[in-house]
C-alpha atoms as a PDB file:
ATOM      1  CA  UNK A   1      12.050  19.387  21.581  1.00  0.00           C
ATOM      2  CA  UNK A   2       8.422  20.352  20.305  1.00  0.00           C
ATOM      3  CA  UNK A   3       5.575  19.989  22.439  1.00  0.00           C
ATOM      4  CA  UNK A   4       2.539  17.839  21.606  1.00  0.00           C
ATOM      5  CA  UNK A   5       0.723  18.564  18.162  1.00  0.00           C
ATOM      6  CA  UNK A   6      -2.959  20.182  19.630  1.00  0.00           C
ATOM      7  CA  UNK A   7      -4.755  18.729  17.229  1.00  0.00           C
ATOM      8  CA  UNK A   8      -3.615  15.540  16.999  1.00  0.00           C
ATOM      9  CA  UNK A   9      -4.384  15.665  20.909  1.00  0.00           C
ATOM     10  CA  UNK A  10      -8.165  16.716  20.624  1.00  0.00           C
ATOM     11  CA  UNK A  11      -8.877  14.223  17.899  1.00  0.00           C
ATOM     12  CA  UNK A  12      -7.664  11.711  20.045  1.00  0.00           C
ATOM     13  CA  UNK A  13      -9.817  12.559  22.666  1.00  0.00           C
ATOM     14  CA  UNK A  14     -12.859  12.640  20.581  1.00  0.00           C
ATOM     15  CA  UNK A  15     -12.037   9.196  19.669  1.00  0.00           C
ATOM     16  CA  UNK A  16     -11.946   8.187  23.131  1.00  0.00           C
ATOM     17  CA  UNK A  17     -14.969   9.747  23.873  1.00  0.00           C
ATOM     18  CA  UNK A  18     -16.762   8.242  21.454  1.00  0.00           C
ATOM     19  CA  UNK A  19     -15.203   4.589  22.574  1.00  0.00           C
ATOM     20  CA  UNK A  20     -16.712   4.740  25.812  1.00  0.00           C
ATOM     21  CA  UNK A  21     -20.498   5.901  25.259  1.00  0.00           C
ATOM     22  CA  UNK A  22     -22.571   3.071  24.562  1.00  0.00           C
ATOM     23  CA  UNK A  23     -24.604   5.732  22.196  1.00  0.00           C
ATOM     24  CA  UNK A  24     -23.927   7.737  18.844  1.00  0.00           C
ATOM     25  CA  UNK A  25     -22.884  11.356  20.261  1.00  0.00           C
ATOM     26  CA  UNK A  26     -24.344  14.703  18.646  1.00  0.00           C
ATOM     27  CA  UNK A  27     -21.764  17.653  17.976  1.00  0.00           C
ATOM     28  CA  UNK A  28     -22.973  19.648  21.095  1.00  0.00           C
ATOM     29  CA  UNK A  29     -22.843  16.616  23.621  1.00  0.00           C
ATOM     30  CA  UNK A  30     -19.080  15.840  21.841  1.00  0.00           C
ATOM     31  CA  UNK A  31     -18.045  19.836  22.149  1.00  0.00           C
ATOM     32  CA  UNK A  32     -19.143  19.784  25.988  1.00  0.00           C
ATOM     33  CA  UNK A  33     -17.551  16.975  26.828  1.00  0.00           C
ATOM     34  CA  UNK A  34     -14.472  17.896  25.685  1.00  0.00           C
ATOM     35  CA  UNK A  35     -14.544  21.639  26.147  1.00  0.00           C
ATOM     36  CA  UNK A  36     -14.154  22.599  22.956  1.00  0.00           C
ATOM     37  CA  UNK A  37     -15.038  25.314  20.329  1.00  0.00           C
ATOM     38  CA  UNK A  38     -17.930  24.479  17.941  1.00  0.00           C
ATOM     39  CA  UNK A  39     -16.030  24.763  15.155  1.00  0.00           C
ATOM     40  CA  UNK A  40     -13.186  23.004  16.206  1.00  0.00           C
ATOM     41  CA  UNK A  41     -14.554  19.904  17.052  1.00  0.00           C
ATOM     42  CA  UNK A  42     -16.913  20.036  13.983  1.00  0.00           C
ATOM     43  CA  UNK A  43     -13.854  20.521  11.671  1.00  0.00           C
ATOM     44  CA  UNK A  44     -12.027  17.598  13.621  1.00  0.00           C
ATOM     45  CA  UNK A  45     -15.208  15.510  13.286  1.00  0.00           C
ATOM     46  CA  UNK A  46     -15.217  16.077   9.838  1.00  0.00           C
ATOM     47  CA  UNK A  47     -11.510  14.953   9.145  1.00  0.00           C
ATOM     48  CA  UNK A  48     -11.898  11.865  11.115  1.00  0.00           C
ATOM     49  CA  UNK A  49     -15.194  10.699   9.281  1.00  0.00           C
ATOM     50  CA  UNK A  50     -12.664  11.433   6.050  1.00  0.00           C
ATOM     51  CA  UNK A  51     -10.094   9.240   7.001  1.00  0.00           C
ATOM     52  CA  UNK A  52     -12.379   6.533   8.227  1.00  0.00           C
ATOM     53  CA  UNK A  53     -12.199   6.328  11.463  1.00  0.00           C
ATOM     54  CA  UNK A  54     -15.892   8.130  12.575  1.00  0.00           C
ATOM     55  CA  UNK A  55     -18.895   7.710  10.849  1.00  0.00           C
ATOM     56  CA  UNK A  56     -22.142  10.026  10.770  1.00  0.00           C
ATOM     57  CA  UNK A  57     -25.676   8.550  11.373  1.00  0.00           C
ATOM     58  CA  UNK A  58     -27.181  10.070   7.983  1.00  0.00           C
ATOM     59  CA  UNK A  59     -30.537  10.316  10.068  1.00  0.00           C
ATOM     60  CA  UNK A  60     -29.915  11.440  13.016  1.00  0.00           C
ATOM     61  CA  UNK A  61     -26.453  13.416  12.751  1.00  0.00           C
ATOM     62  CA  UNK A  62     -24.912  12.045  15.689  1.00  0.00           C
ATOM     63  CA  UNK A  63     -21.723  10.474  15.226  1.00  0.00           C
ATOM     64  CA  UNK A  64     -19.989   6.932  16.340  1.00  0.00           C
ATOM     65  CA  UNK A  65     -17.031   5.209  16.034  1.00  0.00           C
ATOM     66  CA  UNK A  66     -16.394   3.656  11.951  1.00  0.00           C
ATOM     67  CA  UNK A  67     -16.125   0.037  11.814  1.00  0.00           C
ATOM     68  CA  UNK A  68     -12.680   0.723   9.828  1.00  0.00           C
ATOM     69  CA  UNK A  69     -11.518   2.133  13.019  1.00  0.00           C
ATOM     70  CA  UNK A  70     -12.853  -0.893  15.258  1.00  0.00           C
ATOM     71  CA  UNK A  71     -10.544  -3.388  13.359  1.00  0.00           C
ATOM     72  CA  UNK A  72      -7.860  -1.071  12.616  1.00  0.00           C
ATOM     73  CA  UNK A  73      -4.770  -3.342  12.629  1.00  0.00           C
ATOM     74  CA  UNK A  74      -6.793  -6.853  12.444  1.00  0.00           C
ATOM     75  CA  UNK A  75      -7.964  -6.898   8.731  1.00  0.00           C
ATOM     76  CA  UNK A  76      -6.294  -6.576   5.796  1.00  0.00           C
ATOM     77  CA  UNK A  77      -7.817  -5.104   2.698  1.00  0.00           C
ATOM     78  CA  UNK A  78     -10.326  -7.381   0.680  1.00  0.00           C
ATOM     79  CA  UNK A  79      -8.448  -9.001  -2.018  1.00  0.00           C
ATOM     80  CA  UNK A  80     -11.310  -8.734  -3.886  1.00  0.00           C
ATOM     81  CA  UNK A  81     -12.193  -4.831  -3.531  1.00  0.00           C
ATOM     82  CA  UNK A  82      -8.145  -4.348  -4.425  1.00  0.00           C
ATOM     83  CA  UNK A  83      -8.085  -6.538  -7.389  1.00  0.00           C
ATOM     84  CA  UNK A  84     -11.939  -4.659  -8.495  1.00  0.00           C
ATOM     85  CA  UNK A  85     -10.545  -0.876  -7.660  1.00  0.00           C
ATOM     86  CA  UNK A  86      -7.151  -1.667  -9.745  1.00  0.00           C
ATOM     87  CA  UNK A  87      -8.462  -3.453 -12.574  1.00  0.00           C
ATOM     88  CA  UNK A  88      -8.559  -1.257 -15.745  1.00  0.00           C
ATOM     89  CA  UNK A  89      -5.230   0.307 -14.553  1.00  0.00           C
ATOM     90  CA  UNK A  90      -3.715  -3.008 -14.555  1.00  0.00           C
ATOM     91  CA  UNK A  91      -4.799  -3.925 -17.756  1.00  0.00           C
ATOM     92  CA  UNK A  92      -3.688  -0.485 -19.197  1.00  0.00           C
ATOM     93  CA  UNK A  93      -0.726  -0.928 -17.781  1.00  0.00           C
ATOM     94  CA  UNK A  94       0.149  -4.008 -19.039  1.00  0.00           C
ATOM     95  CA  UNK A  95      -1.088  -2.895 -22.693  1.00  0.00           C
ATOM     96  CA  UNK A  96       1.242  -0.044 -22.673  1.00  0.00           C
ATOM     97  CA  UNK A  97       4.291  -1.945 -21.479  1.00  0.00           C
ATOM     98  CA  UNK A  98       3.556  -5.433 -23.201  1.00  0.00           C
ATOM     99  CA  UNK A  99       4.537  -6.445 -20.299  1.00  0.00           C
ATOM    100  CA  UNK A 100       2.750  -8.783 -17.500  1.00  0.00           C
ATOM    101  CA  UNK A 101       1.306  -6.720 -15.045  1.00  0.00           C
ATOM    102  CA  UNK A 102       0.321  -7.814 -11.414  1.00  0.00           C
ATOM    103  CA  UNK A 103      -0.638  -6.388  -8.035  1.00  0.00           C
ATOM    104  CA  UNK A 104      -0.089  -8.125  -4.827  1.00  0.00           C
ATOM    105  CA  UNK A 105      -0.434  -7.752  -1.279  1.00  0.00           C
ATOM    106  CA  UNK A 106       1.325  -8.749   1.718  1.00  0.00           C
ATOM    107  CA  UNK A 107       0.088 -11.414   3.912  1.00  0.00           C
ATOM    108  CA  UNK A 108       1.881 -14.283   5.987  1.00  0.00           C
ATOM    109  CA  UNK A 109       5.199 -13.252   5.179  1.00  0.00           C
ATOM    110  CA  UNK A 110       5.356 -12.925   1.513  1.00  0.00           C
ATOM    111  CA  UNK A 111       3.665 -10.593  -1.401  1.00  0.00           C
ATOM    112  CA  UNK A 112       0.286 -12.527  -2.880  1.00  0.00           C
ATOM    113  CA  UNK A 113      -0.654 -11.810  -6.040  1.00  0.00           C
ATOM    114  CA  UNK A 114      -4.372 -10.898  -6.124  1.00  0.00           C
ATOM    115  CA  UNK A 115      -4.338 -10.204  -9.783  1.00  0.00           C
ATOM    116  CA  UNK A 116      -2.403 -10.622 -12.820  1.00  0.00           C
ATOM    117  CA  UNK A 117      -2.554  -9.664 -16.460  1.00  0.00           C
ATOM    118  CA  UNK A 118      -0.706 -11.338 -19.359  1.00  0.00           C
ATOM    119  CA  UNK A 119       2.102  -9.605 -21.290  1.00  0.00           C
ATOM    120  CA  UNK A 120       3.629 -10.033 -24.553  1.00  0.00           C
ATOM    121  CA  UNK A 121       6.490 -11.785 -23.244  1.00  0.00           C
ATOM    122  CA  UNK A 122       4.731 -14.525 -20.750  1.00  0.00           C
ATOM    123  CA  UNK A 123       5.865 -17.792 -21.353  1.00  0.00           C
ATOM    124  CA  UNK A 124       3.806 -20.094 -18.864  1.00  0.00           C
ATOM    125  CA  UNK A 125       0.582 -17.850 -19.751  1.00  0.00           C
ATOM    126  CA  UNK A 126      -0.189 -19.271 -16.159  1.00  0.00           C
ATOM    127  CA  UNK A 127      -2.496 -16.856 -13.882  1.00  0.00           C
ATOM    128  CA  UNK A 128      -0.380 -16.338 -10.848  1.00  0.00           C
ATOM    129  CA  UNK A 129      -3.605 -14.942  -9.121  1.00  0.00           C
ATOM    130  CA  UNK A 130      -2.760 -17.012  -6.462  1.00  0.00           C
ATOM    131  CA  UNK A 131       0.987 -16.806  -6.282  1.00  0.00           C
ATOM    132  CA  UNK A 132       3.257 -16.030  -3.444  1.00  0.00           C
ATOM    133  CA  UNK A 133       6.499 -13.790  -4.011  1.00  0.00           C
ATOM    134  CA  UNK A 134       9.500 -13.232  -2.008  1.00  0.00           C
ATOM    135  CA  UNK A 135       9.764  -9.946  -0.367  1.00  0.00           C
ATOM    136  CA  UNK A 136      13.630  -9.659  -0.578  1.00  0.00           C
ATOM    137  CA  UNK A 137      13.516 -10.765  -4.216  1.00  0.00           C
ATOM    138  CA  UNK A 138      10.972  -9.073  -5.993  1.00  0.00           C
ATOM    139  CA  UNK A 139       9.673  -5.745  -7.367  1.00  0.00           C
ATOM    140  CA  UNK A 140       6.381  -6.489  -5.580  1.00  0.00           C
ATOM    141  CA  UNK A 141       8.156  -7.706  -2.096  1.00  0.00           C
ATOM    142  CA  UNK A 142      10.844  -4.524  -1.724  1.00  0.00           C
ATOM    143  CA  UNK A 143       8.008  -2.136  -2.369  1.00  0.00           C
ATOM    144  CA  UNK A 144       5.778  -4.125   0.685  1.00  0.00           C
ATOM    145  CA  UNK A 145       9.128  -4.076   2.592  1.00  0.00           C
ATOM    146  CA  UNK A 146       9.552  -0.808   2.175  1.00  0.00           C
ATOM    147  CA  UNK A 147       6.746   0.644   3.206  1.00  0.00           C
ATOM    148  CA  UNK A 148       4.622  -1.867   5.319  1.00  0.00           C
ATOM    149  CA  UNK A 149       5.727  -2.166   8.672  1.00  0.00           C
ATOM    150  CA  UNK A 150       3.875  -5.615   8.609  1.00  0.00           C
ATOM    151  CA  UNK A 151       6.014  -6.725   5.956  1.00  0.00           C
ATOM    152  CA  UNK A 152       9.429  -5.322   7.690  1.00  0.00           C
ATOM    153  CA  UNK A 153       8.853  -7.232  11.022  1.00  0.00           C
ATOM    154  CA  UNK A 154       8.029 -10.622   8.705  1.00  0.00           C
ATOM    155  CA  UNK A 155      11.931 -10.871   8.007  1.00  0.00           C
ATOM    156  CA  UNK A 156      13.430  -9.841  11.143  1.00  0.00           C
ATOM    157  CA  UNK A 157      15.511 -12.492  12.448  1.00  0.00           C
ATOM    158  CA  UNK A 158      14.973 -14.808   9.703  1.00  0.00           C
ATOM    159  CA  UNK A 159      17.655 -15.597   7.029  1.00  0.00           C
ATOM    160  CA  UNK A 160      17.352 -14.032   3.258  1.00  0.00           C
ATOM    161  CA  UNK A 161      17.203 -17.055   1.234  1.00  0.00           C
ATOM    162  CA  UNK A 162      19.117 -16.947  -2.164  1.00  0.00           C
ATOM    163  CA  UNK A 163      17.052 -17.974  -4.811  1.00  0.00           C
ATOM    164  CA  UNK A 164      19.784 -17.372  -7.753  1.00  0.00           C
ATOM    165  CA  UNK A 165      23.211 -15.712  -7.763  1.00  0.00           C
ATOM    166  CA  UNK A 166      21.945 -11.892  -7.674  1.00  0.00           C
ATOM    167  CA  UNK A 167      19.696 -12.591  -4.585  1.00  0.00           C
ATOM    168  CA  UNK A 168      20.378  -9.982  -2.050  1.00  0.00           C
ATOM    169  CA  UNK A 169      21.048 -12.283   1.098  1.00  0.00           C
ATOM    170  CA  UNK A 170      22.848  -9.172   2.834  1.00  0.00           C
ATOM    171  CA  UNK A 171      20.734  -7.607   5.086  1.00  0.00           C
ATOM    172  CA  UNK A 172      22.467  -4.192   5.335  1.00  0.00           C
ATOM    173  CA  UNK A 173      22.561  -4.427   1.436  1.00  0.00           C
ATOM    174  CA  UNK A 174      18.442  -4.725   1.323  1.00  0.00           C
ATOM    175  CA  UNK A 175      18.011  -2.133   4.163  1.00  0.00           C
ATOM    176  CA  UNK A 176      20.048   0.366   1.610  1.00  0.00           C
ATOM    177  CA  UNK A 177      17.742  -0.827  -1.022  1.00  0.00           C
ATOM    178  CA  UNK A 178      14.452  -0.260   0.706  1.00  0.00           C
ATOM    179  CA  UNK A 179      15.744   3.327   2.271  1.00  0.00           C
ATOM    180  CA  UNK A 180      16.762   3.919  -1.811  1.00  0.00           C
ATOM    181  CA  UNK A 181      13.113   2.775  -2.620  1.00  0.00           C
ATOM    182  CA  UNK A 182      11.390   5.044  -0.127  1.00  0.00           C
ATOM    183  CA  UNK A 183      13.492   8.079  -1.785  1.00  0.00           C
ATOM    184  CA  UNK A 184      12.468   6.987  -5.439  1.00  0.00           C
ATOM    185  CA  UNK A 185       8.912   6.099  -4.749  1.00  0.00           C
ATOM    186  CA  UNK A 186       9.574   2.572  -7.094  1.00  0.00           C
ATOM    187  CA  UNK A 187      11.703  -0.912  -6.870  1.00  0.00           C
ATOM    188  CA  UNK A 188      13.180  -3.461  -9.162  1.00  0.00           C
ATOM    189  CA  UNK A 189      14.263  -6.573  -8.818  1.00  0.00           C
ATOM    190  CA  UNK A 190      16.676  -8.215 -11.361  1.00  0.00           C
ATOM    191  CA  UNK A 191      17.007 -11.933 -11.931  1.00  0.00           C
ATOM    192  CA  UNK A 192      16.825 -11.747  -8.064  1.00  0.00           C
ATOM    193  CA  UNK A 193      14.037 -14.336  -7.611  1.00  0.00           C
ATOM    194  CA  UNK A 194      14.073 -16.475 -11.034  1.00  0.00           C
ATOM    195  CA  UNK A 195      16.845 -16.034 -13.753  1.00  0.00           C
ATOM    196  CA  UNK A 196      16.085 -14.234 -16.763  1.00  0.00           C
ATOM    197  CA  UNK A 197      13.688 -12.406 -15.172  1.00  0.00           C
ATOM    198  CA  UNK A 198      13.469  -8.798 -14.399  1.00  0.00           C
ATOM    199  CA  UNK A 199      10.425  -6.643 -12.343  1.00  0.00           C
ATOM    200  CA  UNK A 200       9.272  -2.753 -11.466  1.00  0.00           C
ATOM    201  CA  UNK A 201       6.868  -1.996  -8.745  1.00  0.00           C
ATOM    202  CA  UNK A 202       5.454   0.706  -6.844  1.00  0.00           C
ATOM    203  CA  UNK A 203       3.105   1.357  -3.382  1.00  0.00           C
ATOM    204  CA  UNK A 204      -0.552   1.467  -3.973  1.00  0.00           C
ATOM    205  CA  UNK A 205      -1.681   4.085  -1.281  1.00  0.00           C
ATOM    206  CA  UNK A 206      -5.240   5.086   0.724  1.00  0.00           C
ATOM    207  CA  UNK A 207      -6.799   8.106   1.286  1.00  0.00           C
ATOM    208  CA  UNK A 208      -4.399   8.361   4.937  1.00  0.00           C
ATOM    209  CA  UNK A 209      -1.258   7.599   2.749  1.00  0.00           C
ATOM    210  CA  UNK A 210      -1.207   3.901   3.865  1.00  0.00           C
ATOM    211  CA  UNK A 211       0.494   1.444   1.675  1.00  0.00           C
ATOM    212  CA  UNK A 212      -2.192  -1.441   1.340  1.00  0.00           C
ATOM    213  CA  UNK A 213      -0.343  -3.049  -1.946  1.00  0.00           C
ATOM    214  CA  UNK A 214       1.622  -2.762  -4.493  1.00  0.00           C
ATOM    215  CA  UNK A 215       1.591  -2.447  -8.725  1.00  0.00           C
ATOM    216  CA  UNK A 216       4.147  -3.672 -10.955  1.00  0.00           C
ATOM    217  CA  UNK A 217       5.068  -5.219 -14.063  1.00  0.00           C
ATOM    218  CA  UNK A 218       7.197  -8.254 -14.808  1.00  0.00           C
ATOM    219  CA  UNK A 219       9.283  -9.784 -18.051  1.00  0.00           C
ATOM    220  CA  UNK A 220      12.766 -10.833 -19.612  1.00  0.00           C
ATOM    221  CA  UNK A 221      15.734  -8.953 -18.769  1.00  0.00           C
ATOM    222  CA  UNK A 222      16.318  -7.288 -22.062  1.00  0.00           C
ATOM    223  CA  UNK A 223      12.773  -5.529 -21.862  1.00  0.00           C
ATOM    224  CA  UNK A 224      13.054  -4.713 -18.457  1.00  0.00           C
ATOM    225  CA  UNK A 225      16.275  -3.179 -17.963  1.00  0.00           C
ATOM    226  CA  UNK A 226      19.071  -1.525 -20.674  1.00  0.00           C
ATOM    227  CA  UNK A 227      22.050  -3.082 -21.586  1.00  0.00           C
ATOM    228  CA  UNK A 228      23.650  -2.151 -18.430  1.00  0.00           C
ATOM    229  CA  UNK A 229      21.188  -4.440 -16.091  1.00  0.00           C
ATOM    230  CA  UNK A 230      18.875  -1.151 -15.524  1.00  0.00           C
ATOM    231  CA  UNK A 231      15.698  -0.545 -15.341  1.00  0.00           C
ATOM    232  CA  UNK A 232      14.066   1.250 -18.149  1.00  0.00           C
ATOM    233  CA  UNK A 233      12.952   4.525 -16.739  1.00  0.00           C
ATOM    234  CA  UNK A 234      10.483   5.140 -19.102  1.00  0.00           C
ATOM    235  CA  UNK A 235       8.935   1.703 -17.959  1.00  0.00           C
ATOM    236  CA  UNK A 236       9.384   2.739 -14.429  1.00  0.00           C
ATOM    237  CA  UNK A 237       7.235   5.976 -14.758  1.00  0.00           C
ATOM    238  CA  UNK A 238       5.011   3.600 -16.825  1.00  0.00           C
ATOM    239  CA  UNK A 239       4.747   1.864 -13.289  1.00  0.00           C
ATOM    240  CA  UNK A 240       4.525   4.967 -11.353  1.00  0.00           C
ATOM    241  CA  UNK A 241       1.851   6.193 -12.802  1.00  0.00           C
ATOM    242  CA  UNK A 242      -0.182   3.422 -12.525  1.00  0.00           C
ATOM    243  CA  UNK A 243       0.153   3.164  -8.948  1.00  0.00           C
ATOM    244  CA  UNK A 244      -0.907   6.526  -8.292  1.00  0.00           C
ATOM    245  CA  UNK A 245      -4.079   6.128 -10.544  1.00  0.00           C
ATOM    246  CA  UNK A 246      -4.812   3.079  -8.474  1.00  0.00           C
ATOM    247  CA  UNK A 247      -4.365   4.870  -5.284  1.00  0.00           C
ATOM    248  CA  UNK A 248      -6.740   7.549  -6.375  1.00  0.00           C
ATOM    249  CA  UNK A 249      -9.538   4.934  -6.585  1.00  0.00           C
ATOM    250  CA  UNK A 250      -8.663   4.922  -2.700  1.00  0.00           C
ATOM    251  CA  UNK A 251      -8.956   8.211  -1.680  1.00  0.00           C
ATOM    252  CA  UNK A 252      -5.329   9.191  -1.842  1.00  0.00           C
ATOM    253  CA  UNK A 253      -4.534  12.813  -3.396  1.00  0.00           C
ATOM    254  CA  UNK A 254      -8.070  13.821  -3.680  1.00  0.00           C
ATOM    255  CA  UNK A 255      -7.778  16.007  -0.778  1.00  0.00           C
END
């Protein structure tokens, strides 16, 4: 078995550090606490204020823990910062599909929709800016499933509803999916939570990689998928690409 990652280690312990002086610490005081190289710890210092978990006084230098790290695991992200980051892709999305297009998040145990753009084909031309989705039966929900262990532990133990005939119910049969969605970086859902009714979706990502949402498109069956009840791939890089622009606006892929 490998050992412990160094790295990893030391960064750890410079978080620790600073968590237990009351004071912002400067690079040398941080370096001779830990007994480390100058370098190292100012190249570790540097990758942690990155990733948001230290920040730098910008007049005094010395450094302290981020807030972002503070309430790591008790917020979620600001529906309105997603909705304002993911805005003009959303819209250009749904122009170049005709499709409606729609982000959502997870919280309390389904996908919320924090905004949504009209397509060609919307019928209700109803703003579902406030609508919940199921996770097991849409686009939106697999992709949150998939990757947000938040969302995963939401359905343990708890019965898949069926919501029309092609509901997955079958929870080995929706772990398959989600392992299939993680490979393919995108999800559908087909007349799974309404009939007549077909979605694409994929993971909206932060600068660490994090999953915080999720960008898809939604519309009748015959625009969505072929003939043969599947998605359009053309659509789905349509989708794809989106999601990645959005997740630039966070950080992610920009090095």
């Amino acid at each position: 078995m490998p050992g412990p990652v160094q790295s990893v280690e030391r960064a750890a312990a410079i978080l620790r550090l600073l968590a237990a002086e009351p004071e912002p610490l400067t690079l040398a005081e941080i370096t001779a606490s830990l007994g480390l190289a100058k370098p190292t710890t100012h190249g570790l210092l540097r990758t942690l204020r990155e990733v948001g978990f230290v920040e730098q006084d910008a007049g005094s230098g010395h450094y302290l823990l981020a807030a972002d790290f503070l309430h790591l695991g008790l917020t979620h992200l600001d529906p309105n910062e997603l909705r304002s980051r993911a805005l003009n892709w959303t819209d250009a999305l749904a122009a170049r599909t005709g499709e409606a297009a729609r982000v959502a998040a997870y919280r309390d145990g389904a996908a919320v929709i924090v905004h949504h753009v009209f397509g060609l084909h919307d019928r209700s031309q109803r703003a579902d800016t406030i609508g919940r989705l199921p996770l097991h039966a849409s686009a939106l929900g697999k992709v949150l499933l998939a990757f947000d262990p938040g969302a995963a532990r939401s359905i343990v133990g708890r019965p898949l509803e069926s919501l029309t005939y092609r509901t997955v119910t079958d929870r080995p049969t929706l772990l398959r999916q989600l392992a299939d969605i993680r490979d393919t970086g995108w999800a559908a859902a087909v007349e799974e939570a309404e009939p007549e009714t077909a979605g694409i979706a994929a993971p909206i990502r932060d600068r660490g990689g994090y999953v915080v949402a999720a960008v898809g498109i939604a519309g009748p069956v015959d625009a969505i998928c072929d003939s043969r009840y599947r998605p359009r791939v053309g659509l789905a890089n349509e989708v794809v690409r989106a999601a990645r622009s959005i997740s630039r606006e966070f950080g992610h892929g920009r090095g």
